[in-house]
Protein backbone atom coordinates (compact mmCIF):
# COMPACT_ATOMS: atom_id res chain seq x y z
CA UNK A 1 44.80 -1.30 26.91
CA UNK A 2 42.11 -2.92 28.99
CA UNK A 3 40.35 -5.84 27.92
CA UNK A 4 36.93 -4.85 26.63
CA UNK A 5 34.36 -7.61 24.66
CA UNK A 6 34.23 -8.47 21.39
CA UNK A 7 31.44 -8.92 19.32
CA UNK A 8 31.40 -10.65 15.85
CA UNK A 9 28.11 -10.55 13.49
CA UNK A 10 28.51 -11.99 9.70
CA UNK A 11 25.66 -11.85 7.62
CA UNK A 12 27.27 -14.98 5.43
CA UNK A 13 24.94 -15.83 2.40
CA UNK A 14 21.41 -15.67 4.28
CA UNK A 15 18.91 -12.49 4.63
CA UNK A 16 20.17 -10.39 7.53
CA UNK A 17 16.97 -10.48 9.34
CA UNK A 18 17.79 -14.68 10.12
CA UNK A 19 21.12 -13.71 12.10
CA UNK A 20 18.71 -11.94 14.98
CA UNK A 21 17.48 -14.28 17.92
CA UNK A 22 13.82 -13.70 18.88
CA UNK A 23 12.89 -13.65 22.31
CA UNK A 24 11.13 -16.58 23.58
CA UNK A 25 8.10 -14.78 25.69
CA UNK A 26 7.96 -12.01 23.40
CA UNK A 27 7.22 -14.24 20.44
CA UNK A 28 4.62 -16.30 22.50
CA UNK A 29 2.76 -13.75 23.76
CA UNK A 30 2.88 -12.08 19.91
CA UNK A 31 1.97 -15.34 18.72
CA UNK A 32 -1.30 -15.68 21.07
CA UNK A 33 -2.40 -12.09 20.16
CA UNK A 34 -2.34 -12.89 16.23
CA UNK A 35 -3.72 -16.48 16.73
CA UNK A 36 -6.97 -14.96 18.67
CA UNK A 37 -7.20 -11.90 15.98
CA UNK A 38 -7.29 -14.42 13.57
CA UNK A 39 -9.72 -16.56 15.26
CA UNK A 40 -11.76 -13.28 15.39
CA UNK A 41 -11.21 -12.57 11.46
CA UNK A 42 -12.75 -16.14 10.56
CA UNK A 43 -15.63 -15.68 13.29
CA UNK A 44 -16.49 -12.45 11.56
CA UNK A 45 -16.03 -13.90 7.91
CA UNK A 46 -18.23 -16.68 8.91
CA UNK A 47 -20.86 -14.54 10.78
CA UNK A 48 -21.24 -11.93 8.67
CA UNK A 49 -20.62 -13.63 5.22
CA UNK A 50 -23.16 -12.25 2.66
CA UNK A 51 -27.01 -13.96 2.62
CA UNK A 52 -27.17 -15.47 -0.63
CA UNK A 53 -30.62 -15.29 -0.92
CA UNK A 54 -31.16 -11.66 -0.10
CA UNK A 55 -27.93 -9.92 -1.64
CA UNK A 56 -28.42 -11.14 -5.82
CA UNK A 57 -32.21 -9.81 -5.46
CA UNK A 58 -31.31 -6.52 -4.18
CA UNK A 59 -28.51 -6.10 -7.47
CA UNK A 60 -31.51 -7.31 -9.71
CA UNK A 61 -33.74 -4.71 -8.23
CA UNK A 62 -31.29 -1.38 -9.39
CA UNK A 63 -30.86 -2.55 -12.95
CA UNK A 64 -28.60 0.26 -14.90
CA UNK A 65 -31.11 0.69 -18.02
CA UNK A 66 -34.39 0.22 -18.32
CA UNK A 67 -36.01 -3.28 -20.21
CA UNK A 68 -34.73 -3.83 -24.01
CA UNK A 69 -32.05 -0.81 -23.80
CA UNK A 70 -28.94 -2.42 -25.18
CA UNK A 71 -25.23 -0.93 -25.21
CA UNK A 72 -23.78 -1.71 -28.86
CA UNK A 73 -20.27 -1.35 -29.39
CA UNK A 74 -18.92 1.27 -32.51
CA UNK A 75 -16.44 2.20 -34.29
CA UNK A 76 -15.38 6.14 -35.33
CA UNK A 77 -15.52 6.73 -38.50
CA UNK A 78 -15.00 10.45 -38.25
CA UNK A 79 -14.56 13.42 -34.89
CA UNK A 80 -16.23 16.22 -35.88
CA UNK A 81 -14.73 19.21 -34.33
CA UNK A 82 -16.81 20.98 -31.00
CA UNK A 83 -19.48 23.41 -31.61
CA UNK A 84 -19.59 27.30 -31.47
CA UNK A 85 -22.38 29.75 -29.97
CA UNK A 86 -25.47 27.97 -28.56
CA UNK A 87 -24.41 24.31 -28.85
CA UNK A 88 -20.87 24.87 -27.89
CA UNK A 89 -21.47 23.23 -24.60
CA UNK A 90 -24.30 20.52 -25.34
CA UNK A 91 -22.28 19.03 -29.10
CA UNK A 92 -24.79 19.08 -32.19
CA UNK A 93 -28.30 19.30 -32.05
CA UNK A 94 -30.60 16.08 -32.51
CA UNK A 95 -32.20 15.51 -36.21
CA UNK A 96 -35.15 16.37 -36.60
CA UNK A 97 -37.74 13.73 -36.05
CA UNK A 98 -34.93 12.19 -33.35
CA UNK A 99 -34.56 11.13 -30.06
CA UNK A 100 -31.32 10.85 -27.43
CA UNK A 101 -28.07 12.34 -28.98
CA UNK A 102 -28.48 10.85 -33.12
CA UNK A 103 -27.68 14.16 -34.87
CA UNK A 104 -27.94 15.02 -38.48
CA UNK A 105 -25.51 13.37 -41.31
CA UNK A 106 -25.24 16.51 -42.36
CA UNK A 107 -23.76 17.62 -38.98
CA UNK A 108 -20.70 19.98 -39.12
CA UNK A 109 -19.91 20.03 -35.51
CA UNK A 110 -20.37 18.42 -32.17
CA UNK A 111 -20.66 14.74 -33.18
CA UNK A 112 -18.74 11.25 -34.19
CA UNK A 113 -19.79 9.49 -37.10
CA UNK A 114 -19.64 5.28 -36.01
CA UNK A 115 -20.66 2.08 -37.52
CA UNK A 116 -21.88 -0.18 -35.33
CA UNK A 117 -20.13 -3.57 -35.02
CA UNK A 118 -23.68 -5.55 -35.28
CA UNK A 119 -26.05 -4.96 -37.28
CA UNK A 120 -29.14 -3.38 -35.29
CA UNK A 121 -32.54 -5.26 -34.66
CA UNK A 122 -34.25 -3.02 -36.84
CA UNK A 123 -31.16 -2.64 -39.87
CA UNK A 124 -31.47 -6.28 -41.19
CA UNK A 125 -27.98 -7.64 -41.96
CA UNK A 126 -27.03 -3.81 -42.60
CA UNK A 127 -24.38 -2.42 -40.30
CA UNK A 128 -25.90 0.96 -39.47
CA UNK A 129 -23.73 4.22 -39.39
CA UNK A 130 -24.18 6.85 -37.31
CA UNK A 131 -23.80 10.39 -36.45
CA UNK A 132 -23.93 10.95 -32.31
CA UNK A 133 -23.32 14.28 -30.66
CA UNK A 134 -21.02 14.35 -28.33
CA UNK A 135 -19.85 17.12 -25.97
CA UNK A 136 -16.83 18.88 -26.32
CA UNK A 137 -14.74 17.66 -24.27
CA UNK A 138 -14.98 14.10 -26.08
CA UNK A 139 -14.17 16.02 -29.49
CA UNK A 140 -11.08 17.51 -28.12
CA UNK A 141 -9.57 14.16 -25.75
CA UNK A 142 -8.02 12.83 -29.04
CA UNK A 143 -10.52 10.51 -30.08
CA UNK A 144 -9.98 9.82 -33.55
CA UNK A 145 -10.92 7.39 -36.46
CA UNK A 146 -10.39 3.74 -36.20
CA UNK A 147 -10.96 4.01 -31.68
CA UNK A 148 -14.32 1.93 -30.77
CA UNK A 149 -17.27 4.03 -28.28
CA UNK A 150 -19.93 1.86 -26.74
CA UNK A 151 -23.49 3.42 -27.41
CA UNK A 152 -26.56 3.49 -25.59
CA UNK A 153 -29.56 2.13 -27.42
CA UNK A 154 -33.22 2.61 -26.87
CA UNK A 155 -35.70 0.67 -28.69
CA UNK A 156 -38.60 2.13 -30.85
CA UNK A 157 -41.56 2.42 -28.52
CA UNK A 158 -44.66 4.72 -28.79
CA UNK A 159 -44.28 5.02 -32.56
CA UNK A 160 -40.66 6.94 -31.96
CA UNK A 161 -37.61 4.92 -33.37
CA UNK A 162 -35.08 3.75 -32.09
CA UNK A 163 -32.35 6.48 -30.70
CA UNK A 164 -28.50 6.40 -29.61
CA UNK A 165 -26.89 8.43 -27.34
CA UNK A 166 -22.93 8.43 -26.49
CA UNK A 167 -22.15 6.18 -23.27
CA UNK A 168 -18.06 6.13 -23.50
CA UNK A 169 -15.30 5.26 -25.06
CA UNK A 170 -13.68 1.55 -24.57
CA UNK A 171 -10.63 1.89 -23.40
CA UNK A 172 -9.93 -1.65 -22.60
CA UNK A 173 -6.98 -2.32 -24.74
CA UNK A 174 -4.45 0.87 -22.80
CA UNK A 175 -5.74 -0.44 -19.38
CA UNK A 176 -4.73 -3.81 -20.38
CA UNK A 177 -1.55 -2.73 -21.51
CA UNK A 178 -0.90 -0.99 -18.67
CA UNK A 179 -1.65 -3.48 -16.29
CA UNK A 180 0.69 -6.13 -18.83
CA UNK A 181 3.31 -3.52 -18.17
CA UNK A 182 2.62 -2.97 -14.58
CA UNK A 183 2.92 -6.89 -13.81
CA UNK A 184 5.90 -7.26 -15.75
CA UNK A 185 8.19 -4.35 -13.77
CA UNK A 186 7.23 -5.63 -10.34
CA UNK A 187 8.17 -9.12 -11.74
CA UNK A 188 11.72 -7.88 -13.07
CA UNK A 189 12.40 -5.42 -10.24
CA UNK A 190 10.64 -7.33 -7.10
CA UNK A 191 10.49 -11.01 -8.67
CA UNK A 192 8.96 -13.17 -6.44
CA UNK A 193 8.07 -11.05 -3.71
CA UNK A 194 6.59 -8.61 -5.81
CA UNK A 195 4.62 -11.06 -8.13
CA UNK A 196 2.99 -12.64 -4.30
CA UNK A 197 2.27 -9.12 -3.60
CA UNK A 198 -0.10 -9.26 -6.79
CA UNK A 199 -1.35 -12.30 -5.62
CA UNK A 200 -2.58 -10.70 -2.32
CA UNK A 201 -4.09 -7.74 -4.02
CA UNK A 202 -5.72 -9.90 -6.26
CA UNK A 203 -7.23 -11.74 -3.27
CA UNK A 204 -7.87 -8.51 -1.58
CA UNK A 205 -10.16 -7.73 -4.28
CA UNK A 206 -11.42 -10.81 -4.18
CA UNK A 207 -12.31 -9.81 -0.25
CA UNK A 208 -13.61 -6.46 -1.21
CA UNK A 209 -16.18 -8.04 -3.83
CA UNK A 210 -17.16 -11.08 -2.60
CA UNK A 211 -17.94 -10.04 1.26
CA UNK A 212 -17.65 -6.62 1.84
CA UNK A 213 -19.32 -5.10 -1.22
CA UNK A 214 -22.56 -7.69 -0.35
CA UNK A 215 -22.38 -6.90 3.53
CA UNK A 216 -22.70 -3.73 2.63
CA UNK A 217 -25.60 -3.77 0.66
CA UNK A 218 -27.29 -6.70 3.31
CA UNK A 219 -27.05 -3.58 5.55
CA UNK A 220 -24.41 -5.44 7.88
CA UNK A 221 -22.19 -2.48 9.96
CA UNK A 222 -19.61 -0.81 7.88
CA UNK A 223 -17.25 -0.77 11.08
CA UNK A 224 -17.47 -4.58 11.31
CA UNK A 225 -17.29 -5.31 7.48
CA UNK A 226 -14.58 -3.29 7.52
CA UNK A 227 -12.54 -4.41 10.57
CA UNK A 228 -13.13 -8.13 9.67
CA UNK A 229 -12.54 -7.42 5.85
CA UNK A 230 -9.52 -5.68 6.24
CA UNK A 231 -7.72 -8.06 9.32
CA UNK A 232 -8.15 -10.86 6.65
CA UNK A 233 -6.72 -9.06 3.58
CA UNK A 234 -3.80 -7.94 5.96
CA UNK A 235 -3.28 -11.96 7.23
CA UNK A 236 -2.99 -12.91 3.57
CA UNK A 237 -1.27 -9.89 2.11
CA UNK A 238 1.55 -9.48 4.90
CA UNK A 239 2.55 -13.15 4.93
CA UNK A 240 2.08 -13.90 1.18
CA UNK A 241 4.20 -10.93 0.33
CA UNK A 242 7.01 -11.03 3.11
CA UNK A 243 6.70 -14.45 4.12
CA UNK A 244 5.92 -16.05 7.43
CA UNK A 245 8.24 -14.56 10.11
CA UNK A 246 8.55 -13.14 13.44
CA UNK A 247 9.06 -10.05 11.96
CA UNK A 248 6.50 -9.98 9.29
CA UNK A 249 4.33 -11.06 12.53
CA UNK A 250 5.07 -7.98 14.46
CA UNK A 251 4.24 -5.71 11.31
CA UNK A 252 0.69 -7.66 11.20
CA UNK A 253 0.20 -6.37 15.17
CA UNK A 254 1.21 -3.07 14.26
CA UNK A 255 -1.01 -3.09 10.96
CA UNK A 256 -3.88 -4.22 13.00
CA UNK A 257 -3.55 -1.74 15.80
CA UNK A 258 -3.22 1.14 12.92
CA UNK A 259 -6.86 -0.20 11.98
CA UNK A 260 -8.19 0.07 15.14
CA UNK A 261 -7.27 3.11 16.04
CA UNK A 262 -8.66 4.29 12.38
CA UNK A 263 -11.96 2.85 13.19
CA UNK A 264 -12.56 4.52 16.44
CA UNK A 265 -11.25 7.78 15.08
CA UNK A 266 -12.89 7.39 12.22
CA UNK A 267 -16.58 6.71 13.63
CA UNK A 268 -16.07 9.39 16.45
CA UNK A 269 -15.15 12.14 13.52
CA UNK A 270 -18.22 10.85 10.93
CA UNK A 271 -20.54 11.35 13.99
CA UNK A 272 -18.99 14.25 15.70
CA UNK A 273 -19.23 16.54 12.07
CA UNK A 274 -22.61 15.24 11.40
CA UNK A 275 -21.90 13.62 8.00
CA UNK A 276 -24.69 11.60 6.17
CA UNK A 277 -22.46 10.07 3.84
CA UNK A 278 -24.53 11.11 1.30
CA UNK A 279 -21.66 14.02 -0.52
CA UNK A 280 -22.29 13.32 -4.17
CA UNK A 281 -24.52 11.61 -7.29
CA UNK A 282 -23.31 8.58 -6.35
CA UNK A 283 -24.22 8.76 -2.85
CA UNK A 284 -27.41 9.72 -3.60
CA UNK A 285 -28.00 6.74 -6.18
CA UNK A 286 -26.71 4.79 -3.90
CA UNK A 287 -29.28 5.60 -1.23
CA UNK A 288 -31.84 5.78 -2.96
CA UNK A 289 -31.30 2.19 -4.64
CA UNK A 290 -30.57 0.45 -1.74
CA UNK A 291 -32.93 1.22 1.31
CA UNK A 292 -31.20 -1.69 3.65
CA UNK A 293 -27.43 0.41 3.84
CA UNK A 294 -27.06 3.29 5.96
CA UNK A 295 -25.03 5.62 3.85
CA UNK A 296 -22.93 6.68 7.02
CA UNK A 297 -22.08 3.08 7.33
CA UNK A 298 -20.46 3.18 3.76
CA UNK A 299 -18.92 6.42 4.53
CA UNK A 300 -16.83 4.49 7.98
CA UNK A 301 -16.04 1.40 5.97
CA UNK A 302 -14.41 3.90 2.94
CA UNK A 303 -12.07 5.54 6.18
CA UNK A 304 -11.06 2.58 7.23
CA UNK A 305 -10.18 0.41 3.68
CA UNK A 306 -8.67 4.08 2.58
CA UNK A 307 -5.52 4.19 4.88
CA UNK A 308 -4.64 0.28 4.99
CA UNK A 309 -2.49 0.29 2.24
CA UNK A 310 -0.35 3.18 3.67
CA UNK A 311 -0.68 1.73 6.97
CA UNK A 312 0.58 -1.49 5.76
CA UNK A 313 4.00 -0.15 4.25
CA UNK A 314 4.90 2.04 7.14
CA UNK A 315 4.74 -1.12 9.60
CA UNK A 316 6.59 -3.37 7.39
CA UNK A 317 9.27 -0.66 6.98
CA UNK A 318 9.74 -0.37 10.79
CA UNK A 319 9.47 -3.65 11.71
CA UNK A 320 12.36 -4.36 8.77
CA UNK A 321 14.06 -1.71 10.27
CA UNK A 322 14.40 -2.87 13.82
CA UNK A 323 15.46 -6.21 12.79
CA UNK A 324 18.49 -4.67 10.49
CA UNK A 325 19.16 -2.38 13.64
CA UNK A 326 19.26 -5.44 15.85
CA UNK A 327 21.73 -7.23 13.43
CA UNK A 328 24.13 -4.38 12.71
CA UNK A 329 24.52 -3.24 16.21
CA UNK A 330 23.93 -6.44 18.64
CA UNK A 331 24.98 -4.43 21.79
CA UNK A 332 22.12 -1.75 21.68
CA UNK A 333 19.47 -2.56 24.63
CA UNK A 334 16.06 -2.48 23.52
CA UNK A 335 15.13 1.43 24.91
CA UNK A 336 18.45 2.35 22.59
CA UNK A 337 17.18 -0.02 19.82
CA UNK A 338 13.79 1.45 20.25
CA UNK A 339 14.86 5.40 20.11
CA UNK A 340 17.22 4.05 16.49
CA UNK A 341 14.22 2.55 14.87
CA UNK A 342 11.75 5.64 16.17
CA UNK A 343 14.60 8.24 14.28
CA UNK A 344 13.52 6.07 11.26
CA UNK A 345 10.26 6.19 11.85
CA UNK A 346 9.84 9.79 11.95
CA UNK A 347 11.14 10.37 8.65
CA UNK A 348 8.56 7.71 7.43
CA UNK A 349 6.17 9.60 9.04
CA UNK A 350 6.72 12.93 7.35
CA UNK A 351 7.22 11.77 4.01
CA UNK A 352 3.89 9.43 4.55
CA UNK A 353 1.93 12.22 5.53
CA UNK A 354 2.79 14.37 2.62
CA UNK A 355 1.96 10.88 0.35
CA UNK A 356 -1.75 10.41 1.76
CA UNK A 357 -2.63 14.20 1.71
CA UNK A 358 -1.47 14.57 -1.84
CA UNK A 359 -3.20 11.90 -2.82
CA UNK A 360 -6.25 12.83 -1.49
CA UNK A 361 -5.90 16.32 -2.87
CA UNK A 362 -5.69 14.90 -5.89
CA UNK A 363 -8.66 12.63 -5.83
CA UNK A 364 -10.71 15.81 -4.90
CA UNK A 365 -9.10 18.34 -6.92
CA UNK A 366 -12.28 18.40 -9.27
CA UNK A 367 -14.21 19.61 -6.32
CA UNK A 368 -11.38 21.85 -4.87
CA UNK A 369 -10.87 23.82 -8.31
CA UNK A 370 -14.80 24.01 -8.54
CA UNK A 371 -14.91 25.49 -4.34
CA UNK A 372 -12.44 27.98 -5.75
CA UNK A 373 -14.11 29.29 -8.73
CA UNK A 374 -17.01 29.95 -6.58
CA UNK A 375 -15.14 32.36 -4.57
CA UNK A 376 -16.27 30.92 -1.23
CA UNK A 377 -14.58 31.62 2.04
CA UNK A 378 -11.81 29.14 2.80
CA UNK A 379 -13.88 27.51 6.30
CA UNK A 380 -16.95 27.62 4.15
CA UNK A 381 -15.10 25.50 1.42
CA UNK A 382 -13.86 22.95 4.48
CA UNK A 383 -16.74 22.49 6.12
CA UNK A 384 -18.90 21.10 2.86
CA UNK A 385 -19.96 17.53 2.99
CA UNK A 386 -17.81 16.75 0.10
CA UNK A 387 -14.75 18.27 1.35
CA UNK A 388 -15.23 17.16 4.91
CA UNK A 389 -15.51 13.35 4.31
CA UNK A 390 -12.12 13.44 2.45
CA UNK A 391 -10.44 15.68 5.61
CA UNK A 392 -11.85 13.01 8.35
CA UNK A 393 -10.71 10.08 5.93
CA UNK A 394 -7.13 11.67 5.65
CA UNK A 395 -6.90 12.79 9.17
CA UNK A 396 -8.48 9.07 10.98
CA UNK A 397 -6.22 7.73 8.89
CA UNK A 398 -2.71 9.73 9.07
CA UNK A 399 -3.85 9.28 12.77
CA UNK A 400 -4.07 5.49 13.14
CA UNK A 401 -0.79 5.59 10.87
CA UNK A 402 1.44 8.01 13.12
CA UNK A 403 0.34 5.63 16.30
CA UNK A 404 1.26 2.68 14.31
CA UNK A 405 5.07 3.86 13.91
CA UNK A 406 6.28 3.69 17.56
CA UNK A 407 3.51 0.51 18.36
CA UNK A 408 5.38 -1.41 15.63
CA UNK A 409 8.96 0.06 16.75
CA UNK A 410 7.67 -0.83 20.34
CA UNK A 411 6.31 -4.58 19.58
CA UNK A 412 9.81 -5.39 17.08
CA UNK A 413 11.94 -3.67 19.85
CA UNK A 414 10.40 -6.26 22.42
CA UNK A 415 10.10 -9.44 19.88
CA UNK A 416 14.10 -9.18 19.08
CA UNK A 417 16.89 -10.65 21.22
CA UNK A 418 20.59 -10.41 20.46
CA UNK A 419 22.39 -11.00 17.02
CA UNK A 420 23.29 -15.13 16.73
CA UNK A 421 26.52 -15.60 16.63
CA UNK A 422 27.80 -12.71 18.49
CA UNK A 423 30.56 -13.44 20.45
CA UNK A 424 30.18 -12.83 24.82
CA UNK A 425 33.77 -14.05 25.90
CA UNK A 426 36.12 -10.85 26.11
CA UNK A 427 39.03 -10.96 24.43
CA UNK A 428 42.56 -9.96 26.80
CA UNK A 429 44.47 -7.68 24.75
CA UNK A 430 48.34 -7.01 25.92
CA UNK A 431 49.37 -3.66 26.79
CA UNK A 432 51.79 -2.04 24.75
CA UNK A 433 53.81 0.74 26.03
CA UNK A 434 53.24 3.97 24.30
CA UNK A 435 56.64 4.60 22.77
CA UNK A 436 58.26 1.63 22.60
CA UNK A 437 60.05 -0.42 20.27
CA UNK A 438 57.89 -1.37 17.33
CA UNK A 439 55.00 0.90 18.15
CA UNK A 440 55.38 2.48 14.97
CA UNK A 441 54.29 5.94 15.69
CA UNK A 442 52.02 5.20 18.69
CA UNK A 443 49.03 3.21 16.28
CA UNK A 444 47.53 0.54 18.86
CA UNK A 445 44.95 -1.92 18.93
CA UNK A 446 41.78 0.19 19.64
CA UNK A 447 37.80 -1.09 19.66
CA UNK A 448 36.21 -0.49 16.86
CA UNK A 449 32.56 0.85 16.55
CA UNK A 450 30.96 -2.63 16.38
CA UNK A 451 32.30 -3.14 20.02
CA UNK A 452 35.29 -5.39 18.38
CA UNK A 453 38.83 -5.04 18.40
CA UNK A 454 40.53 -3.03 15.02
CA UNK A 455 44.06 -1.50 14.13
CA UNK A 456 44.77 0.95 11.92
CA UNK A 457 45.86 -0.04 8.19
CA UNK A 458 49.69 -1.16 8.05
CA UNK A 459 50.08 -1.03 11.88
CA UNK A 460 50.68 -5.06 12.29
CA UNK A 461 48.52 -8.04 13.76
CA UNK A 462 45.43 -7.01 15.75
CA UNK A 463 44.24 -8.81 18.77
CA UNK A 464 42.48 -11.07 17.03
CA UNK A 465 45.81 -12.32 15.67
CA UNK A 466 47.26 -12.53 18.90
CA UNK A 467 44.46 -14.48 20.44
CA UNK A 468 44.83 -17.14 17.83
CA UNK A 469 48.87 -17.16 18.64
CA UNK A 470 47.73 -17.98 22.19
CA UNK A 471 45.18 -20.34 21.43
CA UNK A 472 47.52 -22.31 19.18
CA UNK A 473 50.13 -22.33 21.49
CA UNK A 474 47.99 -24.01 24.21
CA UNK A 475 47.63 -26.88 21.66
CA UNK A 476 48.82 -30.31 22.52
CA UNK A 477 51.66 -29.40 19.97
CA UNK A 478 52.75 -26.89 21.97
CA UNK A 479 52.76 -27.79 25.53
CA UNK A 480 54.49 -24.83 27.33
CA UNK A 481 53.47 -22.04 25.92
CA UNK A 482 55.00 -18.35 25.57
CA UNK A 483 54.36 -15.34 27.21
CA UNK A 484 52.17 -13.10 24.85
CA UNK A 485 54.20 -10.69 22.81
CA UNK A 486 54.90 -7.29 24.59
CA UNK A 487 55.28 -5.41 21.18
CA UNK A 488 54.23 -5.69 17.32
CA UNK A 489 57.37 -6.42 16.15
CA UNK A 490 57.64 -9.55 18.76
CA UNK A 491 54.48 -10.47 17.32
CA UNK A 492 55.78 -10.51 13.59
CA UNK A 493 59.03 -11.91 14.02
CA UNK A 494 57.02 -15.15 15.85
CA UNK A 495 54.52 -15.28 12.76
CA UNK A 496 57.40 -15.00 10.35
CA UNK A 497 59.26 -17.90 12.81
């Protein structure tokens, strides 16, 4: 058989990913791109970092209650069950000579019973209890005695007392349980890459409250906030979580090109469908509270934060996959290396896509189920304000994430050189007669998948074995040495010799 080359890849005790070579000018020029992005991100931070002195007097200025309205905390003391006829929809009806939602002790229906936890300016040292009408569905979510509701209070004023109305229930003690939980999974399953990956959400909120939330409402542009916002969550977040690498380098490029390409898509769709920004209550708050923020701004900055988390996983997954590519299979050029890790990719893809459209279906289902009771024509349903802002979010951003896949393929495809350690001298392999004495049935030497040299189970010493033979031979022990074997049984009979 001729000789063909051998190549040998071991993964020994280390993470496969730090058996592949990098090439030199691929990982320079990589480097510059992510040093001047960076240099941009902290430009931007600086620049655009919120005006102190403007930003807490705007918040002041949209206070949530009016003067000397307080928010006491309760506990239920009994769940009346809902209504029937007229106040089957609104809870019980207020006592008479009352104000807000404080219905009659005598209630039957449509109200909690609570004691406050404080005793009330105007109660003395008297915990008061109270009956507050709730609607229905608060009756029926399995509120019971013993849970705590925080009330809305409004002081006596214009010879009216005082008067409570139902704000919500606290539910801080599941949500903190859940989080406990949450934290302590990732740390058993992920351990200390998943507990960093906390970290750098935790500083990604940190991000998102401290400079983008007060750009905002300084009426700074919601493409910049966002661009600048979300390159330096991504510089924190990728490294932190998957450490500082070539390869967790290349997923940053691809991660930042995904944002891009959101952006633009993003701002071109907001303008091209004419959307205000302004698709529900809270928009409309929101604009009227805070005169300095274009609402259409908001609406571009929401595209943009809404697919980086998405974005984020798909280029870490292909850049991971290239390198594992690169160190299983050191012989592939880069085009064949690139089509392996874009087969990858478009399974990604697919089952991404179904991820963010579900999970914007989901966020909107309130308003879908509502579109459908109405009995509206389906393009009459997609073209409403609210329904439109969620399809240009999920489209900009499934978008800037399909484009991402074969970017980040491209960039790790480009960044990777061949597996360290594998071998480049060929190996000469003897030819053995098909037929002959110790053949066994034909079974030869024959190169195995990995571009190396196997045999078939039972069949003898492989040419690995014989190449040793020969190098050993050539030893200053051994100063003439033998012809190679011509057959497997020569080759035992030496090894037992």
């Amino acid at each position: 058989m001729p000789a063909g080359p051998a190549h040998s890849h071991s993964h020994g005790t280390g993470d496969a990913h730090d058996s592949v070579a990098v090439s030199t000018v691929a990982r320079v020029g990589l480097t510059v791109f992510l040093v001047l992005a960076a240099a941009a991100t902290v430009f931007g931070l600086v620049r655009y970092w919120p005006d102190d002195t403007r930003t807490p007097n705007q918040v002041a200025s949209t206070d949530f209650a009016a003067p000397g309205v307080t928010f006491p905390i309760a506990e239920v003391q009994t769940v009346l069950p809902p209504c029937e006829g007229a106040d089957a929809q609104t809870g019980a009806p207020p006592a008479d000579g009352q104000q807000g939602d404080v219905a009659a002790a005598d209630a039957t229906c449509g109200a909690i019973v609570v004691q406050l936890d404080q005793p009330s300016p105007t109660s003395g040292d008297v915990r008061p209890i109270i009956s507050v009408s709730v609607p229905p569905a608060i009756s029926t979510s399995g509120l019971r005695e013993g849970d705590t509701v925080q009330l809305l209070r409004i002081p006596p004023r214009d010879g009216n007392p005082e008067s409570y109305s139902f704000l919500q229930v606290q539910r801080g003690a599941p949500l903190s349980l859940m989080l406990v939980l949450f934290v302590v999974v990732v740390g058993l399953i992920a351990r200390w890459r998943g507990l960093l990956a906390l970290v750098g959400l935790a500083f990604g909120g940190l991000v998102l409250v401290k400079f983008m939330l007060p750009a905002l409402v300084g009426g700074e542009s919601g493409l910049v906030v966002a661009l600048v916002g979300c390159s330096a969550i991504m510089f924190v977040v990728l490294y932190l979580a998957h450490g500082l690498s070539v390869r967790t380098s290349t997923a940053l490029a691809g991660t930042l090109f995904g944002v891009g390409i959101t952006a633009v898509l993003g701002v071109l769709a907001a303008g091209g469908a004419r959307l205000s920004g302004v698709a529900d209550d809270e928009g409309a708050t929101l604009a009227a509270f805070i005169q300095t923020m274009d609402p259409k701004d908001l609406l571009t900055c929401a595209i943009i934060v809404a697919g980086l988390g998405v974005l984020n996983d798909v280029t870490i997954t292909q850049s991971s996959a290239v390198w594992e590519l690169r160190a299983a299979a050191p012989g592939l050029g880069r085009r064949e290396l690139f089509h392996s890790g874009m087969r990858i990719g478009r399974d990604h893809i697919a089952s991404t896509i179904y991820t963010i459209v579900f999970a914007y279906a989901g966020a909107a289902l309130p308003v879908l189920l509502l579109l459908f009771l109405y009995e509206r024509p389906v393009l009459d349903m997609l073209q409403t304000e609210s329904i439109s802002e969620e399809i240009v979010r999920t489209l900009a951003s499934a978008i800037g994430l399909v484009l991402a896949v074969p970017v980040t393929t491209l960039i790790a495809a480009l960044t990777v050189g061949t597996a360290k350690g594998s071998a480049t001298e060929p190996v000469a392999v003897p030819e053995v007669p098909e037929g002959s004495e110790g053949s066994e049935g034909g079974h030869t030497d024959r190169p195995t998948s990995a571009g190396g040299l196997g045999r078939t189970a039972g069949a003898g010493p492989g040419a690995a074995d014989l190449q040793r033979a020969a190098e050993g031979s050539a030893s200053p022990a051994h100063p003439t040495p033998p012809p190679p074997p011509r057959t497997r049984a020569e080759a035992r009979a030496r090894r037992t010799d």
